[in-house]
Protein backbone atom coordinates (compact mmCIF):
# COMPACT_ATOMS: atom_id res chain seq x y z
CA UNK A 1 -99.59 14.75 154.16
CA UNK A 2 -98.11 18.04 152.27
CA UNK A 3 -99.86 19.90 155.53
CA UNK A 4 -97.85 17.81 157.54
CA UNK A 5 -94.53 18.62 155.95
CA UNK A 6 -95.52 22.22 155.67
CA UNK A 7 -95.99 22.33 159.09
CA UNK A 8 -92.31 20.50 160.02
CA UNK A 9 -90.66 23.40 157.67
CA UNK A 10 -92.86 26.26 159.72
CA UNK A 11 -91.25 24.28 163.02
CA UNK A 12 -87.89 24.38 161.56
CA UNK A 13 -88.32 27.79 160.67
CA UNK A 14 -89.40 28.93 163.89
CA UNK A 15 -86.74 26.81 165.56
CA UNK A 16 -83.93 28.56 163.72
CA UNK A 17 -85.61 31.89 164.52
CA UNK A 18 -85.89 31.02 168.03
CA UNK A 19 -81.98 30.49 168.29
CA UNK A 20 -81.00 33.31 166.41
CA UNK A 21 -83.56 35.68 168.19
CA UNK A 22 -82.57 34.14 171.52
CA UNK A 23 -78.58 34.10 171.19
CA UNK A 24 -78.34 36.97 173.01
CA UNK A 25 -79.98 35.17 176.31
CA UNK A 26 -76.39 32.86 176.29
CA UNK A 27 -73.76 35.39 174.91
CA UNK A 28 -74.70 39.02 175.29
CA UNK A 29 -73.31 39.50 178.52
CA UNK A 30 -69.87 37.57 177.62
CA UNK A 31 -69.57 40.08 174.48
CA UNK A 32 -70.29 42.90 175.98
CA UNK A 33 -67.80 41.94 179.20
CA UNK A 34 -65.10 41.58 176.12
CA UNK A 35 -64.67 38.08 177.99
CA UNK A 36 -65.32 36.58 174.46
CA UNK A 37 -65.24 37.96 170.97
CA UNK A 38 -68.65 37.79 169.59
CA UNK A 39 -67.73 34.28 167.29
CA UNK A 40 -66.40 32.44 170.16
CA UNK A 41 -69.60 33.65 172.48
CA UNK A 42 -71.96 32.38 169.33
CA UNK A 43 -69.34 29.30 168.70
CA UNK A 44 -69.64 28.25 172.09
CA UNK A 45 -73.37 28.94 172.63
CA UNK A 46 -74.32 27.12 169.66
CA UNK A 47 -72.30 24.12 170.98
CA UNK A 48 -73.90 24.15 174.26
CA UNK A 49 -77.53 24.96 172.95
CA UNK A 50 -77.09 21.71 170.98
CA UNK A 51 -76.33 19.38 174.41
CA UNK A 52 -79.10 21.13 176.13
CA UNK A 53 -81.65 20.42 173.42
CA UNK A 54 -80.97 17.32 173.23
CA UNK A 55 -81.44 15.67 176.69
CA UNK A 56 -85.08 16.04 178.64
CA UNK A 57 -88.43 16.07 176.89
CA UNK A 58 -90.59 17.39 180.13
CA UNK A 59 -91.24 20.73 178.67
CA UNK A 60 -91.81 19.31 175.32
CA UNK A 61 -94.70 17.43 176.36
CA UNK A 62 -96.10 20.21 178.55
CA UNK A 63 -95.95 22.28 175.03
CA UNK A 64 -97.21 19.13 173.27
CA UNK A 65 -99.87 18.12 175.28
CA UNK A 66 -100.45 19.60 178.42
CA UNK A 67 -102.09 23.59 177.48
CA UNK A 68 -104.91 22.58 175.23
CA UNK A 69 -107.16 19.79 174.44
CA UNK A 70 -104.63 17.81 172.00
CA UNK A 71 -108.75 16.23 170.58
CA UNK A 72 -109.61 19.52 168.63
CA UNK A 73 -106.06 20.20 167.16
CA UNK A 74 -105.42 19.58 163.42
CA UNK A 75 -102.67 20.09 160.95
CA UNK A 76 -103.76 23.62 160.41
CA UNK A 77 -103.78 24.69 163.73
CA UNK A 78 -100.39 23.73 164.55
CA UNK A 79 -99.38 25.72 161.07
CA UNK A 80 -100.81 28.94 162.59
CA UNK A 81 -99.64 28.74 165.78
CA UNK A 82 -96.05 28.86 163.95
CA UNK A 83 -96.89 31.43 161.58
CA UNK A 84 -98.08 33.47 164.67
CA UNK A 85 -94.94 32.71 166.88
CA UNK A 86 -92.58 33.63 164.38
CA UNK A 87 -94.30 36.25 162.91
CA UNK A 88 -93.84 38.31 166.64
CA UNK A 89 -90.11 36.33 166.24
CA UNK A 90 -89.19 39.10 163.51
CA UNK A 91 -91.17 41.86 164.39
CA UNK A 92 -89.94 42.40 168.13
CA UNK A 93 -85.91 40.87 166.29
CA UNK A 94 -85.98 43.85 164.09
CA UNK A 95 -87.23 46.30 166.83
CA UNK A 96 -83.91 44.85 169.01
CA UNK A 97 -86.42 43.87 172.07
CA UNK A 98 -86.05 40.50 173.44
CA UNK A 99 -89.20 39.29 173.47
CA UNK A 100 -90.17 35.40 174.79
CA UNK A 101 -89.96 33.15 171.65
CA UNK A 102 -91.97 30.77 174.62
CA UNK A 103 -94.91 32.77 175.29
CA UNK A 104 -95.18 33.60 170.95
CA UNK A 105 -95.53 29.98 170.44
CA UNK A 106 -97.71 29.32 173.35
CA UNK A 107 -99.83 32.42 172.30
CA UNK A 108 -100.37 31.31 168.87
CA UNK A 109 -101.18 27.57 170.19
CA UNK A 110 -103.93 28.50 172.62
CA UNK A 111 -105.27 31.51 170.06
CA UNK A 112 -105.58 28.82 166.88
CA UNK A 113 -106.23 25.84 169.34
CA UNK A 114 -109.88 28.41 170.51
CA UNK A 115 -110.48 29.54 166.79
CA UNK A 116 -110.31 25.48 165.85
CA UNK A 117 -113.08 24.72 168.72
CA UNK A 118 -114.73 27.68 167.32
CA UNK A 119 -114.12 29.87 170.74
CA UNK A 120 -114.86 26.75 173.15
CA UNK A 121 -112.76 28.31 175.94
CA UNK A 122 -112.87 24.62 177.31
CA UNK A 123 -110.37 23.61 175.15
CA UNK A 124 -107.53 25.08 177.05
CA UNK A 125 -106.04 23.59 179.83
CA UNK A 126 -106.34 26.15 182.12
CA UNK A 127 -106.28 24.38 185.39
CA UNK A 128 -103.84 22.21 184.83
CA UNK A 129 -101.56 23.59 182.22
CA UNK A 130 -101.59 27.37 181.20
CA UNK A 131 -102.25 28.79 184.98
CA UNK A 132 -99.65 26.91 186.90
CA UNK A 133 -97.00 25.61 183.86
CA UNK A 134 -97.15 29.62 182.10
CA UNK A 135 -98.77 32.13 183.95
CA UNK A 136 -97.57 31.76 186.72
CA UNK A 137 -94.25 31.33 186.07
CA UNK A 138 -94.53 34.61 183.83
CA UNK A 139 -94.62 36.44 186.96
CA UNK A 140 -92.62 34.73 189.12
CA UNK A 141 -89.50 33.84 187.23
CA UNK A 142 -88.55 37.23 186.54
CA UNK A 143 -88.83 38.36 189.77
CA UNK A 144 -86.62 35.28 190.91
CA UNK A 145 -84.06 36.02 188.37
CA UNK A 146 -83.90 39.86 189.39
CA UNK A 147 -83.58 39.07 193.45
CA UNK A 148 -81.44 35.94 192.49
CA UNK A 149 -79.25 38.37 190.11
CA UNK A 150 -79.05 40.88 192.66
CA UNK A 151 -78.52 38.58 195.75
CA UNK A 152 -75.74 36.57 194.24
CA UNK A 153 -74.11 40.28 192.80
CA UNK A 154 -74.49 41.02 197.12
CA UNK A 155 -72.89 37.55 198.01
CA UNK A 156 -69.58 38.11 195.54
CA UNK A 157 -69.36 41.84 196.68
CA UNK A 158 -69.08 40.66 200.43
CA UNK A 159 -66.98 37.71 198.89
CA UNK A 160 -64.30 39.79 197.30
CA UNK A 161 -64.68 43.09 198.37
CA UNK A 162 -60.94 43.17 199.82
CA UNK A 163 -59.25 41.74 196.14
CA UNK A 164 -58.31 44.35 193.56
CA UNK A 165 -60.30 45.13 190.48
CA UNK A 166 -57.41 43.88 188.11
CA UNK A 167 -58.07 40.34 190.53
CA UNK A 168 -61.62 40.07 190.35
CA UNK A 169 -61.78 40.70 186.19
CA UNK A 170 -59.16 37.98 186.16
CA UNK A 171 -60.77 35.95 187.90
CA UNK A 172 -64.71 35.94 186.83
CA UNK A 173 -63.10 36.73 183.38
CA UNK A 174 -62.32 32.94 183.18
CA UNK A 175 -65.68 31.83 185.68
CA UNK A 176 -67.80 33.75 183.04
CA UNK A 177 -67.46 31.36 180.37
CA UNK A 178 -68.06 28.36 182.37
CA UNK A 179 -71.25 30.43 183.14
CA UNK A 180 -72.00 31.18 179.33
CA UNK A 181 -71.81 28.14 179.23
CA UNK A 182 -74.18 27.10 181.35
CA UNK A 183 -76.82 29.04 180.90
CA UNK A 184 -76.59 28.45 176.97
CA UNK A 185 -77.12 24.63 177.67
CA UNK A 186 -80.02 25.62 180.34
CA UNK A 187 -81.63 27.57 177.34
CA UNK A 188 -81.22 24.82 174.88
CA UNK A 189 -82.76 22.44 177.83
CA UNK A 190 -86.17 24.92 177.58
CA UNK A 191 -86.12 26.90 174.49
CA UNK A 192 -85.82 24.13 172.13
CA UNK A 193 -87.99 21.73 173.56
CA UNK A 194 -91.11 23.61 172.97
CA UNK A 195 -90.59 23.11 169.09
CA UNK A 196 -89.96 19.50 169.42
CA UNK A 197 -93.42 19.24 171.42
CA UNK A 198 -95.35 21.02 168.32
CA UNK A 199 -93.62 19.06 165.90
CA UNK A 200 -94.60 15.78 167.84
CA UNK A 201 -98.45 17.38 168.40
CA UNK A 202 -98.61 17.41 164.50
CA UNK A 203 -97.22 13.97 164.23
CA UNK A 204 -99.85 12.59 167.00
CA UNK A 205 -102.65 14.51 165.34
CA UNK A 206 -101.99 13.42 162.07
CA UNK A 207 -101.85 9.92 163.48
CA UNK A 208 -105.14 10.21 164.46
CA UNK A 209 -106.58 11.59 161.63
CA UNK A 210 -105.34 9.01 159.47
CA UNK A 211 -103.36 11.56 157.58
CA UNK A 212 -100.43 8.71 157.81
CA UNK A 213 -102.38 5.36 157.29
CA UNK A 214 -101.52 4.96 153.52
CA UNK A 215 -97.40 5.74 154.07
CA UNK A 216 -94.91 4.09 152.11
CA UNK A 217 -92.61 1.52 154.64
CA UNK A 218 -90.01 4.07 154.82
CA UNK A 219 -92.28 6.94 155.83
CA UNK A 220 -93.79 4.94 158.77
CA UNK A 221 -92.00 6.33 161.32
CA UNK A 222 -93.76 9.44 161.35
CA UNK A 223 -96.77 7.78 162.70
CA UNK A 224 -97.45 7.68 166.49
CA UNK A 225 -100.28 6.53 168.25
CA UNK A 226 -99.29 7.73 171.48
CA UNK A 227 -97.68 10.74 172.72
CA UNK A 228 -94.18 10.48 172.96
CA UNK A 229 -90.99 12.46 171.69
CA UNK A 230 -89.22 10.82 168.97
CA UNK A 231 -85.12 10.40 168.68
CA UNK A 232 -85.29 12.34 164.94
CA UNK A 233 -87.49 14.99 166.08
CA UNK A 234 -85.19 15.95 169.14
CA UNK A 235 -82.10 15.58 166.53
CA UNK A 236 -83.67 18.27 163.94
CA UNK A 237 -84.56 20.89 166.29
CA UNK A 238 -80.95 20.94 168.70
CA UNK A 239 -79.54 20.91 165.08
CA UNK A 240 -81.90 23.95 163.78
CA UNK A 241 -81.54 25.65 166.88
CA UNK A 242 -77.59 25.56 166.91
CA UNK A 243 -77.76 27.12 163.62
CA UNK A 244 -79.89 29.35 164.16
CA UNK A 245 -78.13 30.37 167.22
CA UNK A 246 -74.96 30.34 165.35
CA UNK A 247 -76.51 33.28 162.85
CA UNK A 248 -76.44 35.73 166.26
CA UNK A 249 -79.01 38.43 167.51
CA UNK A 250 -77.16 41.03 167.38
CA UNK A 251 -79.91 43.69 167.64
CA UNK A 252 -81.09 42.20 170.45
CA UNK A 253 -77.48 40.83 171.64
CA UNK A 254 -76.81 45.37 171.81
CA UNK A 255 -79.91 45.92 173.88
CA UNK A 256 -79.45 43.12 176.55
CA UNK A 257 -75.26 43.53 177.06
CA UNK A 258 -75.08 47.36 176.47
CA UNK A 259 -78.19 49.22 176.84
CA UNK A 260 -79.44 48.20 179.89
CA UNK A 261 -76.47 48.15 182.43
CA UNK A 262 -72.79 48.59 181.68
CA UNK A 263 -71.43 45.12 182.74
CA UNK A 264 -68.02 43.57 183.81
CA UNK A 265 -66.93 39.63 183.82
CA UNK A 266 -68.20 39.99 187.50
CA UNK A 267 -71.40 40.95 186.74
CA UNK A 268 -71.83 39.03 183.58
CA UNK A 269 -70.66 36.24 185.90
CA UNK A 270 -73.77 36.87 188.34
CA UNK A 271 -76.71 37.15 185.74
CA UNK A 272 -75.44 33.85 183.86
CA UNK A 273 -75.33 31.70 186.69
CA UNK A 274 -78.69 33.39 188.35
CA UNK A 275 -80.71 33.03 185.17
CA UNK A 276 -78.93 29.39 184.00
CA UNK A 277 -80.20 27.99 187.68
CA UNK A 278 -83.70 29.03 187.48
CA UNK A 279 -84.29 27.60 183.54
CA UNK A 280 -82.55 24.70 184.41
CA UNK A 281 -84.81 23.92 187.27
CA UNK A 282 -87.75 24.64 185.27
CA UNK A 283 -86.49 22.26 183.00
CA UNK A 284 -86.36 19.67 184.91
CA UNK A 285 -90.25 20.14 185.73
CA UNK A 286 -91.44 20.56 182.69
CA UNK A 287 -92.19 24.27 183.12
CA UNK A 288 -91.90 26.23 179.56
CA UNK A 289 -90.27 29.76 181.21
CA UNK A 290 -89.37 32.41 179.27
CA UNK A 291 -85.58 31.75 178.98
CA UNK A 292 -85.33 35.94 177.68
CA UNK A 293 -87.40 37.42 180.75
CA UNK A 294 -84.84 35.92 183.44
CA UNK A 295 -81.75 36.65 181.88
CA UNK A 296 -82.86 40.11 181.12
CA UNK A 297 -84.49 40.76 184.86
CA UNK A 298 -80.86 38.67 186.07
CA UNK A 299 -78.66 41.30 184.47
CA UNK A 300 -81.16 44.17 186.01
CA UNK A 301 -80.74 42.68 189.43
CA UNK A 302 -77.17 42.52 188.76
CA UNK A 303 -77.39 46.03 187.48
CA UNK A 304 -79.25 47.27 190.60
CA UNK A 305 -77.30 45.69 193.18
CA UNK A 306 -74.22 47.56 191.43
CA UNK A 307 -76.15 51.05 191.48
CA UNK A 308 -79.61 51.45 191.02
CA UNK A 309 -79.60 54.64 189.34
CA UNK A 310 -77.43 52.72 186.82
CA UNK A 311 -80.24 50.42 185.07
CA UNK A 312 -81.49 52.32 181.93
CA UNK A 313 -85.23 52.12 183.04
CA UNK A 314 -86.80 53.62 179.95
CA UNK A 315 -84.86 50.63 177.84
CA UNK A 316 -86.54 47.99 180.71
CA UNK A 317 -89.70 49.96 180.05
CA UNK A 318 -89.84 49.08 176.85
CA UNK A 319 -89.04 45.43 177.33
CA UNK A 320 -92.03 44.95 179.98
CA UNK A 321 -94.16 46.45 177.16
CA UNK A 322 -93.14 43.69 175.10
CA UNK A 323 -93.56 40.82 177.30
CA UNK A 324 -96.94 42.12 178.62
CA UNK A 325 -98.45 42.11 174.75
CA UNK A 326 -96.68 38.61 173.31
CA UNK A 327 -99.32 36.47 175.02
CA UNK A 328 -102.34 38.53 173.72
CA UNK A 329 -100.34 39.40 170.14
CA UNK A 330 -99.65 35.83 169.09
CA UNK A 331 -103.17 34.64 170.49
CA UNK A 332 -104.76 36.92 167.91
CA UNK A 333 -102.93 36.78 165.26
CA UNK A 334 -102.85 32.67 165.86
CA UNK A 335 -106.74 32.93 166.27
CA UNK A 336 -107.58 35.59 163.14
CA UNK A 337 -105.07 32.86 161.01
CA UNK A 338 -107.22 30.12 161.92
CA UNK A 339 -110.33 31.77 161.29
CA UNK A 340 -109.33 32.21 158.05
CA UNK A 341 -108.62 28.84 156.85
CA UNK A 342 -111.24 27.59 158.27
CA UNK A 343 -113.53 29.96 156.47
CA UNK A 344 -111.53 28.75 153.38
């Protein structure tokens, strides 16, 4: 039972982590546009994270259930998995990349989830699950959000080409917050779903361990025999999240809205509602994308279809670098973790 509230305070920490590391996806390119100062971009996107947490559960239960064999998961390997995620959380936060909080936590789940079976590779869902729901959509949604960025960027260029600079800020200077908008409740739709499906994995494996047979009557809503997403659970991570989104990223907030591409409200405009429409969609399917890698490959479309020699390449460089090791990073250090308590 203590492992089981241990493992609810890793969640929450990774949850807050997850909104503060990932602020930048919603509000970097309103900041650095000067549409919004940076407390009404983090105001706003906290607000909006919170309504976009709070309705769905698809992507939670892909997270929860459908990447490895729920049968061989205990307390412990939920609790590394965490450790894991957040641990890459802080180290690629303080380095200023933006790095998928997603693929941490799925990295650490799959490497503790193989250390638990005691390297049964059978015990993740390959077929089903991590190749279709997660690898696949590691490749393809960034390339979707950088033609998507740059098409739309082509489509208002042809659009507006004949109205005046001063009339296009004006205008997308007001269009870009209804984007920020958006594309800060699309992130809260994905992002903080995935800790509401760990949260419910440790509930429905302590369940069936019997960790929860003995509870007093007002504990017994933590148990759950089946596989579902409970009201509370949802509540506690949109509310973690907001906060944690409300703390900012500003390190990685710099490196998305300045570094790569000087933007304008136009711009900003066209990587917000490019990136919002492909992690909404995924949403809706249950797919857990990588909310980071399309709005940073949406602003570098945008950024291309503006002038190509214009995208700092060395600063994307090192952002591809990132993405490529999270998935191997967070497996290891979730498998080594796991490893050791068991040997303990």
């Amino acid at each position: 039972m203590i492992t089981f509230f241990v493992v609810v305070f890793a969640a929450i920490v990774f949850e807050y982590s997850n909104g503060f590391h990932d602020a930048a996806n919603a509000i970097a390119t309103v900041v650095s546009t000067k549409v919004l100062t940076p407390r009404q971009a983090i105001v706003m996107a906290a607000i909006f994270n919170l309504t976009g947490a709070l309705l769905g559960g698809a992507v939670a239960s892909t997270i929860g259930k459908g990447l490895v064999d729920t049968d061989v998961v205990n307390m412990a390997t939920v609790l590394c998995a965490l450790i894991a995620a957040f641990a890459w959380n802080i180290t690629t936060w303080w380095v200023g990349l933006p790095s998928s909080s997603s693929h941490a936590l799925i990295g650490g789940l799959c490497g503790a989830a193989l250390a638990t079976a005691r390297g049964n590779w059978s015990v993740l869902k390959w077929n089903t699950g991590l190749w279709p729901k997660v690898v696949v959509p590691m490749i393809t949604s960034p390339l979707a959000g950088f033609f998507l960025g740059a098409l739309v960027m082509f489509a208002l260029f042809a659009l507006f080409h004949r109205f005046t600079p001063g009339a296009v800020h004006s205008v997308f200077g007001k269009l870009q917050v209804f984007s920020a908008a958006w594309m800060a409740h699309s992130h809260g739709s994905n992002d903080a779903q995935k800790t509401m499906g760990i949260i419910t994995l440790a509930l429905f494996t302590g369940t069936k361990a019997g960790s929860f047979d003995h509870l007093p009557g007002w504990l017994t809503f933590l148990q759950m025999p089946a596989f579902a997403i409970p009201a509370w659970v949802k509540i506690l991570c949109a509310i973690t999240m907001a906060a944690g989104t409300a703390a900012g990223g500003w390190r990685i907030i710099r490196t998305l809205g300045h570094k790569m591409v000087k933007l304008q409200p136009v711009h900003g405009f066209a990587a917000e509602t490019s990136a919002a429409l492909i992690i909404q969609t995924a949403s809706v399917y249950g797919i857990p994308l990588s909310t980071t890698h399309v709005i940073s490959t949406s602003i570098i479309g945008v950024g291309a279809a503006k002038r190509f020699s214009g995208v700092k390449w060395t600063v994307v460089e090192r952002i591809i670098w990132a993405w490529i090791l999270t998935l191997p990073a967070t497996g290891l250090i979730g498998f080594t973790l796991a490893r050791a308590v068991a040997a303990f």
